[in-house]
Protein backbone atom coordinates (compact mmCIF):
# COMPACT_ATOMS: atom_id res chain seq x y z
CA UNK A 1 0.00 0.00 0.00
CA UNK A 2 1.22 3.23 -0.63
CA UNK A 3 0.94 4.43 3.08
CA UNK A 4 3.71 1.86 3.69
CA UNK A 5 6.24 3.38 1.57
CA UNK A 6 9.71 3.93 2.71
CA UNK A 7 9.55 7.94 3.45
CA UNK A 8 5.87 8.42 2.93
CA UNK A 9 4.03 10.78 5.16
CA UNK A 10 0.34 10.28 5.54
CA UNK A 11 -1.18 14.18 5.32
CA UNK A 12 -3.23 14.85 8.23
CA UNK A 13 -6.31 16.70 8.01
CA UNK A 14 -6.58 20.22 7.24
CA UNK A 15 -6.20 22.83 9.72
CA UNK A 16 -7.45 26.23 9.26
CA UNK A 17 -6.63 29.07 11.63
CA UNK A 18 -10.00 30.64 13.17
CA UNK A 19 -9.59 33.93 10.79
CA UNK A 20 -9.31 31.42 7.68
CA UNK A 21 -12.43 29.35 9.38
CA UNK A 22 -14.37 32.57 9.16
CA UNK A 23 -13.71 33.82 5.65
CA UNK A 24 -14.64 30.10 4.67
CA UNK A 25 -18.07 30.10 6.49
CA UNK A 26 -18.95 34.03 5.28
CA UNK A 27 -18.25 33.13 1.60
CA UNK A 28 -20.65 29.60 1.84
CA UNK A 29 -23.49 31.49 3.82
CA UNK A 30 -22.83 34.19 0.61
CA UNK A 31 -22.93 31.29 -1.85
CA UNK A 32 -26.13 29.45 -0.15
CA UNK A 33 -27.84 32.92 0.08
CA UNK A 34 -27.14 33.86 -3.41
CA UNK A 35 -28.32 30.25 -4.58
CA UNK A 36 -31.60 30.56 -2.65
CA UNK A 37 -32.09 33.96 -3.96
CA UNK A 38 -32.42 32.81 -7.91
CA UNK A 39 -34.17 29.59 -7.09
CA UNK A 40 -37.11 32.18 -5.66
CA UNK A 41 -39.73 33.01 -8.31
CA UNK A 42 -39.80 36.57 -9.49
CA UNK A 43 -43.27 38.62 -8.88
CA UNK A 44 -44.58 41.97 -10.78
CA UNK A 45 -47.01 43.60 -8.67
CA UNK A 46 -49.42 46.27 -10.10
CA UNK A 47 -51.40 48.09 -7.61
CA UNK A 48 -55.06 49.01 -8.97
CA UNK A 49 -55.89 53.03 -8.14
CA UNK A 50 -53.05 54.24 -5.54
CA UNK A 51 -51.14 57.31 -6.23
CA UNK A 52 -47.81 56.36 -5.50
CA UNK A 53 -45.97 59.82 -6.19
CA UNK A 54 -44.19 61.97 -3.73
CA UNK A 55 -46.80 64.01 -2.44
CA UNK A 56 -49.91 60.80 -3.33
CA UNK A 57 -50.83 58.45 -0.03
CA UNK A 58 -48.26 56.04 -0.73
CA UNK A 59 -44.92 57.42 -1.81
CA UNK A 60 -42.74 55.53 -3.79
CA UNK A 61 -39.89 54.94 -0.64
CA UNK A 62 -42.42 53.93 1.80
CA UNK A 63 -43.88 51.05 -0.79
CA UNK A 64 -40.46 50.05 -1.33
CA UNK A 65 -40.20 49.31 2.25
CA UNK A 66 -43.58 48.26 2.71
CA UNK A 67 -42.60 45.27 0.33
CA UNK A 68 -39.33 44.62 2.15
CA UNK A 69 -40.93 44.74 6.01
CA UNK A 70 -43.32 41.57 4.26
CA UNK A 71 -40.30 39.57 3.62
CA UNK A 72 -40.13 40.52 0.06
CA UNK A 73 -36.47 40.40 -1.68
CA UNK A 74 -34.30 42.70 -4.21
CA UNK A 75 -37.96 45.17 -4.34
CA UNK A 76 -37.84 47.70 -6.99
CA UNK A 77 -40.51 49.71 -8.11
CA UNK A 78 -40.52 51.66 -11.79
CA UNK A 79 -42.65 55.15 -12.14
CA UNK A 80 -45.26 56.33 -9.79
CA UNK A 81 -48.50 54.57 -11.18
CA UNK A 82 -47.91 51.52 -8.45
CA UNK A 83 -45.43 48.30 -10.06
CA UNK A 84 -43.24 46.57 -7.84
CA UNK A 85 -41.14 43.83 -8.47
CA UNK A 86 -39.82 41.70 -6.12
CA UNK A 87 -38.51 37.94 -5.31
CA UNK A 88 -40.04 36.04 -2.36
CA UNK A 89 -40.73 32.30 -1.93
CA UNK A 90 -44.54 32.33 -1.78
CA UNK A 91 -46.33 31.74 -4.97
CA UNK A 92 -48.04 34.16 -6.95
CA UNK A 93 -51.85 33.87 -4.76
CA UNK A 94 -50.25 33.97 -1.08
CA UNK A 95 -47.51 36.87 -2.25
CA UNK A 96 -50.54 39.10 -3.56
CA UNK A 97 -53.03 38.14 -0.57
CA UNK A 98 -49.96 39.13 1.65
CA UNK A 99 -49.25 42.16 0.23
CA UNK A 100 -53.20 43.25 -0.82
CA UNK A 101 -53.83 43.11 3.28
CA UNK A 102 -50.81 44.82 4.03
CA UNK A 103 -51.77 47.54 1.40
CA UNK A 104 -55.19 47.39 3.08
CA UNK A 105 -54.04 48.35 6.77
CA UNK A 106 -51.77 51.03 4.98
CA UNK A 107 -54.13 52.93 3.29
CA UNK A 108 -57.20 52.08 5.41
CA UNK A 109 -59.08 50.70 2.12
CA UNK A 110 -58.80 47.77 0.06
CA UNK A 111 -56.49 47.70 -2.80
CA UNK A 112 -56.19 45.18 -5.38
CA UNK A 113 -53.30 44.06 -6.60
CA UNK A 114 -52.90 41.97 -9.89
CA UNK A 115 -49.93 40.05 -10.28
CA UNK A 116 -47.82 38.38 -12.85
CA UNK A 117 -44.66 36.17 -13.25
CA UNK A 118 -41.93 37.44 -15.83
CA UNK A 119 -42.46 34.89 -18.33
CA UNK A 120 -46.55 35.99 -18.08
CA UNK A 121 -45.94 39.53 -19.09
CA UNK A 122 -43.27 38.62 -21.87
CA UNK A 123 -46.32 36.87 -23.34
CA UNK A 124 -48.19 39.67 -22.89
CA UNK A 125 -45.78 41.75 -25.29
CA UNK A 126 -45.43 38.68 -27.66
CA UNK A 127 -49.63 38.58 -27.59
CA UNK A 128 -49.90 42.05 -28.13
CA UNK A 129 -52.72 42.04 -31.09
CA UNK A 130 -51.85 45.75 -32.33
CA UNK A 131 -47.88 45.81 -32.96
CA UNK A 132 -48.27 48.01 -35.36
CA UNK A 133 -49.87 50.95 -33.11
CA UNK A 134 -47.34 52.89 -30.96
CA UNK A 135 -46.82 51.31 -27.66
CA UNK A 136 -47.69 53.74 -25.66
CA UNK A 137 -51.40 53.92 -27.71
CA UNK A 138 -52.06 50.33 -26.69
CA UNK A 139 -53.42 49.72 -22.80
CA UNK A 140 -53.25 46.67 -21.30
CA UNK A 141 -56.18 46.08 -18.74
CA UNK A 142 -54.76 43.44 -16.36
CA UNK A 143 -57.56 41.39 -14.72
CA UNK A 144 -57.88 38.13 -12.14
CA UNK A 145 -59.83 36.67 -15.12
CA UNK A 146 -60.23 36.12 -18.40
CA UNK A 147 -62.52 39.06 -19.32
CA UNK A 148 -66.29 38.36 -20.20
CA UNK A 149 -66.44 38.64 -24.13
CA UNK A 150 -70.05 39.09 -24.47
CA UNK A 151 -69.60 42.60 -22.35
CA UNK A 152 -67.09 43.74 -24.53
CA UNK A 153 -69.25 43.22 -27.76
CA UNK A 154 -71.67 45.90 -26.89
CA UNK A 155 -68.87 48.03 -25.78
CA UNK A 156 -69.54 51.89 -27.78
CA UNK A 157 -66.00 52.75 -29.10
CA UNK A 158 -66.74 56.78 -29.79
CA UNK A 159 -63.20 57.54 -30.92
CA UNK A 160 -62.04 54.44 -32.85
CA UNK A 161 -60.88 52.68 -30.07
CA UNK A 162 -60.25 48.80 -30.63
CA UNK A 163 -60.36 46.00 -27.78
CA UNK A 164 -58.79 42.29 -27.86
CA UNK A 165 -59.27 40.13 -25.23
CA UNK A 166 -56.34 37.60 -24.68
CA UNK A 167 -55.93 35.24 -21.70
CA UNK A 168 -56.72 37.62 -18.57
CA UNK A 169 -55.66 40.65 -20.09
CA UNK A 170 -57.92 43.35 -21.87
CA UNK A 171 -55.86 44.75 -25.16
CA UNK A 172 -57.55 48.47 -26.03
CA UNK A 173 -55.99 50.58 -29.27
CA UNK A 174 -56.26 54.42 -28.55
CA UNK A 175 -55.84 55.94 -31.82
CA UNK A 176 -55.39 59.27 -30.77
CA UNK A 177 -54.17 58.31 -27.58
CA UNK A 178 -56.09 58.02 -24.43
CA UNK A 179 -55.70 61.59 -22.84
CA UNK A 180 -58.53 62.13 -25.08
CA UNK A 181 -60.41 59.18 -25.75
CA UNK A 182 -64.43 59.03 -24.49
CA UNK A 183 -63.84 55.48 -24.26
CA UNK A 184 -65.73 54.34 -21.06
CA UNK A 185 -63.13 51.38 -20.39
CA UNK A 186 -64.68 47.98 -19.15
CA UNK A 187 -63.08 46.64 -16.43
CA UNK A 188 -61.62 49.73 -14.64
CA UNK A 189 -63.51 48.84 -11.61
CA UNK A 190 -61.35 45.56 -11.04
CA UNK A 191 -58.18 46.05 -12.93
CA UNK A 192 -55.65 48.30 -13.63
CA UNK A 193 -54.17 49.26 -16.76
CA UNK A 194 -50.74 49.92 -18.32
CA UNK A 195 -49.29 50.50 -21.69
CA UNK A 196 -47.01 48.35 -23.74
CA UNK A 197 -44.38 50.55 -22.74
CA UNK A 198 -44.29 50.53 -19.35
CA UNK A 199 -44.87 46.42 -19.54
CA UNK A 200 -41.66 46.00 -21.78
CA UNK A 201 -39.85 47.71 -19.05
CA UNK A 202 -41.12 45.81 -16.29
CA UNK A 203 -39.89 42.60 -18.06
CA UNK A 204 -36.63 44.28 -18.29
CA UNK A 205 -36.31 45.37 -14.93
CA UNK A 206 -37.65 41.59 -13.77
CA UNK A 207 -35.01 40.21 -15.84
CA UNK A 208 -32.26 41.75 -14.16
């Protein structure tokens, strides 16, 4: 055997001094941490009727750490019409029943929050049934559901406006944008909109 060897020293184990011991044990608890962080699912909030600007009931710093006191990881939030992204092991329905009641005792009213993966609202872009229209002249009306299509039929479109449903999303065509559109907009009671603008981004800042 080679242990019996004229000459041959059998190594001991390895000894680490306690500074080495601790550089060791902070770079796996970085490593495990950092491994845990990208196996948890990525979550784009977007709060329904909240003014999150400045000087609006909900500034933009205080939902940042509103997200972050619920657990809630790497939280960023993009312009002041209420999306947050964020990271957090819950799935999609206990995440946005978390932070919906948090939102709740916040404001002291309900406020609904509709919530999508990143892959969900790249579809959303890929689905987008006008792709010829400027992006920011297309809406998207994000519901819980699939929108009913028999109320959309006998919806009165006073400017040109066109609507598509697709999946749980409401598309809607402005053609001469909706600053100044009549267009009563189905849905607004229960979802929230944004334009295909603002959802590219969001996929871009989820991505990162």
């Amino acid at each position: 055997m080679l242990g019996a060897r004229a000459g041959y020293i059998r190594p001991g184990p390895l000894r680490l001094c306690p500074l080495h011991r601790c550089i060791y044990a902070a770079r796996a608890v970085r490593v495990s941490r950092s491994y845990f962080m990208r196996a948890m699912p990525t979550h784009i909030a977007l709060l329904r009727a909240i003014n999150v600007g400045g000087t609006g009931k909900l500034p933009m710093a205080d939902l940042r750490t509103l997200c972050e006191t619920l657990g809630f990881h790497d939280v960023r939030t993009y312009i002041q019409s209420g999306n947050v992204v964020f990271t957090s092991a819950l799935d999609a329905a206990k995440a946005k029943a978390k932070l919906e009641k948090a939102l709740a005792l916040r404001l002291g009213k309900p406020c609904r929050v509709l919530l999508r993966s990143r892959a969900e609202l790249e579809a959303v872009d890929q689905h987008n049934p006008f792709p010829d229209a400027p992006p920011n002249r297309v809406i998207v009306m994000f519901l819980d559901e699939a929108p009913d299509k028999v109320a959309i039929v006998g919806v009165k479109t006073p400017g040109g406006e066109q609507l598509a449903p697709r999946g749980r999303e409401l598309y809607i065509h402005y053609p001469d944008g909706q600053g100044v559109s009549k267009l009563k907009t189905p849905f607004a009671d229960i979802g929230t909109g944004r334009n295909i603008n603002t959802v590219r981004k969001l996929v871009e800042l989820a991505s990162t």
